[in-house]
N, C-alpha and C. Protein backbone atom coordinates (compact mmCIF):
# COMPACT_ATOMS: atom_id res chain seq x y z
N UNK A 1 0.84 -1.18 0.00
CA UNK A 1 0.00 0.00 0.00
C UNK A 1 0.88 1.24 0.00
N UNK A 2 1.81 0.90 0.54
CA UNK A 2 2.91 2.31 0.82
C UNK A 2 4.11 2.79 -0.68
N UNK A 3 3.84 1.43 -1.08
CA UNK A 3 4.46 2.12 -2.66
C UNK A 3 3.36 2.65 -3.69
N UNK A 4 1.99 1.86 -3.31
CA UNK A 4 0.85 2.89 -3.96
C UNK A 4 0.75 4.27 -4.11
N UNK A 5 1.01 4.52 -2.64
CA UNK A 5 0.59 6.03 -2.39
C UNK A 5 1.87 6.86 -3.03
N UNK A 6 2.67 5.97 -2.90
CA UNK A 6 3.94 7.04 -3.73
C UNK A 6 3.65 6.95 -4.94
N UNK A 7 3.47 5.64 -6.07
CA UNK A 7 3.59 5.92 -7.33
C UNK A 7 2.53 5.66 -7.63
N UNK A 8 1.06 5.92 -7.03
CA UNK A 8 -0.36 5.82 -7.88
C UNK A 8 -0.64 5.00 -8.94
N UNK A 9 0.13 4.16 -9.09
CA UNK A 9 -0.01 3.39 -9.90
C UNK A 9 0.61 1.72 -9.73
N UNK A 10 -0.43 1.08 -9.63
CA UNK A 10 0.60 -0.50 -9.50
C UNK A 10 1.55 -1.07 -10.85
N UNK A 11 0.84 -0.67 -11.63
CA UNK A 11 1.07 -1.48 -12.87
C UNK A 11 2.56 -0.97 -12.73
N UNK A 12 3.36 0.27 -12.39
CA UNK A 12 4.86 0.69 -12.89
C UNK A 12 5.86 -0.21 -11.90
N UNK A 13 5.42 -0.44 -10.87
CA UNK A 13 6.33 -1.59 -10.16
C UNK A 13 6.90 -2.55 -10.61
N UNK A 14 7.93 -2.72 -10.36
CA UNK A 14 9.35 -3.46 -11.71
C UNK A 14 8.59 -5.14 -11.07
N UNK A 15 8.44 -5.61 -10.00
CA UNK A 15 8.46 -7.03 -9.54
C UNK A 15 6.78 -7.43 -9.33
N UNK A 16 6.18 -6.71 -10.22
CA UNK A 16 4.98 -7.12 -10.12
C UNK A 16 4.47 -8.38 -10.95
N UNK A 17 5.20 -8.30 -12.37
CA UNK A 17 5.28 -9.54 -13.01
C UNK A 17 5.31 -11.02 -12.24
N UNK A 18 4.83 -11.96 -12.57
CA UNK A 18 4.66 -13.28 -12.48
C UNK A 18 6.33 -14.07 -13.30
N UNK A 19 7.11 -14.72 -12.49
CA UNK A 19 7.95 -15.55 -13.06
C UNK A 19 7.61 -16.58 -14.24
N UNK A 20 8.54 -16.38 -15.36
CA UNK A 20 8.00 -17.53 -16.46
C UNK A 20 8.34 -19.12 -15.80
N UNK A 21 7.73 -20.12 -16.24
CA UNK A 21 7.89 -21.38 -15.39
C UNK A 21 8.21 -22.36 -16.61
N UNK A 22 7.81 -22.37 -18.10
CA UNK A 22 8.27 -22.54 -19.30
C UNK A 22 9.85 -22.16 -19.82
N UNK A 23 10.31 -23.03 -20.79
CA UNK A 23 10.95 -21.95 -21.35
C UNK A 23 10.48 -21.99 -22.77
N UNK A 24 11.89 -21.07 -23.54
CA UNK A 24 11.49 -20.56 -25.04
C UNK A 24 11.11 -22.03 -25.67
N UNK A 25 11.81 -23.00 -25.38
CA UNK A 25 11.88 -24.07 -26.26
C UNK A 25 10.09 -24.91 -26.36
N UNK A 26 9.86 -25.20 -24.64
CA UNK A 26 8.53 -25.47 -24.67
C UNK A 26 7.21 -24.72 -24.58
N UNK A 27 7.64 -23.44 -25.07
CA UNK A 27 6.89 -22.38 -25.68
C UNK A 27 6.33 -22.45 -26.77
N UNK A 28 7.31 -22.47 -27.72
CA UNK A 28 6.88 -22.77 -29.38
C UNK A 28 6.40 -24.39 -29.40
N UNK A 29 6.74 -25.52 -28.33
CA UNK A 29 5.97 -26.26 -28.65
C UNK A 29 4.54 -26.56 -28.15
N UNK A 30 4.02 -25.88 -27.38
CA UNK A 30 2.76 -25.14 -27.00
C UNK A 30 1.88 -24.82 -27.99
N UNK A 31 2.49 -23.55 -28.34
CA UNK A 31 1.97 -22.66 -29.65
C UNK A 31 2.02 -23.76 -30.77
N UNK A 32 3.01 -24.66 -31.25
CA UNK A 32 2.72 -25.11 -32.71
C UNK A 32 1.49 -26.43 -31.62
N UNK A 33 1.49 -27.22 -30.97
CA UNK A 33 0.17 -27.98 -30.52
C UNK A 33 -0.98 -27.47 -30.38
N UNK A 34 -1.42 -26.04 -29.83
CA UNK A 34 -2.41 -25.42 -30.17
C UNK A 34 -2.72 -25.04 -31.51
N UNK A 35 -1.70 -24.27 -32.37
CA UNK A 35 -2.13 -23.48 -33.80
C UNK A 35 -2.11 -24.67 -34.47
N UNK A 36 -1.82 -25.87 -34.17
CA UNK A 36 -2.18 -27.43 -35.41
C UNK A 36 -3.64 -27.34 -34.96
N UNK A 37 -4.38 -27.77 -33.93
CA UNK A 37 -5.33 -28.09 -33.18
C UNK A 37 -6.22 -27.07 -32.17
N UNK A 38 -7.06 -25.75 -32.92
CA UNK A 38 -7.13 -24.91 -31.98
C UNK A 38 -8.43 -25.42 -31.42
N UNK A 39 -9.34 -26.55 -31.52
CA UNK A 39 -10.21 -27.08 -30.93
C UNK A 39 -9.73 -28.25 -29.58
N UNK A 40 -8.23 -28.25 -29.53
CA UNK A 40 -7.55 -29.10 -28.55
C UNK A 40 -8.21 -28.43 -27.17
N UNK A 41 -8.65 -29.35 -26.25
CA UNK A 41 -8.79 -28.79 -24.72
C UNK A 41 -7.33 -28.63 -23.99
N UNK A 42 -7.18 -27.71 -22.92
CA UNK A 42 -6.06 -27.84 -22.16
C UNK A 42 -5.91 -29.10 -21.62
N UNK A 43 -6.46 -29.81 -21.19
CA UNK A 43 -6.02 -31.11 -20.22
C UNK A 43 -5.42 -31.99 -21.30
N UNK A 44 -5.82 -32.36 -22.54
CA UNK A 44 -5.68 -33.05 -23.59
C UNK A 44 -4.19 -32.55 -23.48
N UNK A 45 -4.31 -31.09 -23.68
CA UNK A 45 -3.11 -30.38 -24.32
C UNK A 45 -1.76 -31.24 -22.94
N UNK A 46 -2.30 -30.52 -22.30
CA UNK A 46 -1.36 -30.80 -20.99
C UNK A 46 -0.94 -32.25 -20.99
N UNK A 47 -1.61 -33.47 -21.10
CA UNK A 47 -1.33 -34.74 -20.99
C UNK A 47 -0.61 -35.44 -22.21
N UNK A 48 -0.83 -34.50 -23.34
CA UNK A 48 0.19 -34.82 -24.65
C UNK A 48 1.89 -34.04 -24.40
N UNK A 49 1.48 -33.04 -23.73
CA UNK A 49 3.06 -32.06 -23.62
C UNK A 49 3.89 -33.58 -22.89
N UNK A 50 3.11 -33.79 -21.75
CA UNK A 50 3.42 -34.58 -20.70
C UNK A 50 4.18 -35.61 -21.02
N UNK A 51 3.50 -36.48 -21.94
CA UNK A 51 4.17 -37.70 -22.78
C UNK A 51 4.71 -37.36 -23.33
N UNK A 52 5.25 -36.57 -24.39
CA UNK A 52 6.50 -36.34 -25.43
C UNK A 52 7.51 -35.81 -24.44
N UNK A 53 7.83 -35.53 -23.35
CA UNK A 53 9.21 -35.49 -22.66
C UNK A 53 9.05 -36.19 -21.70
């Protein structure tokens, strides 16, 4: 609350971001399993990532 009142704004706070838990590599393989299949559900999605590594 006390860095609020100084900078009125949350969004400019450098550590407000969320840590990435991915990386680049199983990023794009995300994106190309969704953009093949954009009717794929997440759990589907999730339990195929799962098995290929």
């Amino acid at each position: 609350i006390q860095r609020y009142k100084e900078t009125k704004c949350v969004d400019d706070l450098p550590d407000r971001d969320s840590k990435q838990c991915t990386t680049k590599r199983e990023d794009k393989e995300i994106f190309r399993l969704f953009s093949r299949n954009p009717t794929f559900c997440l759990r589907k999605g999730q339990a195929f990532l799962v098995k290929r590594t």
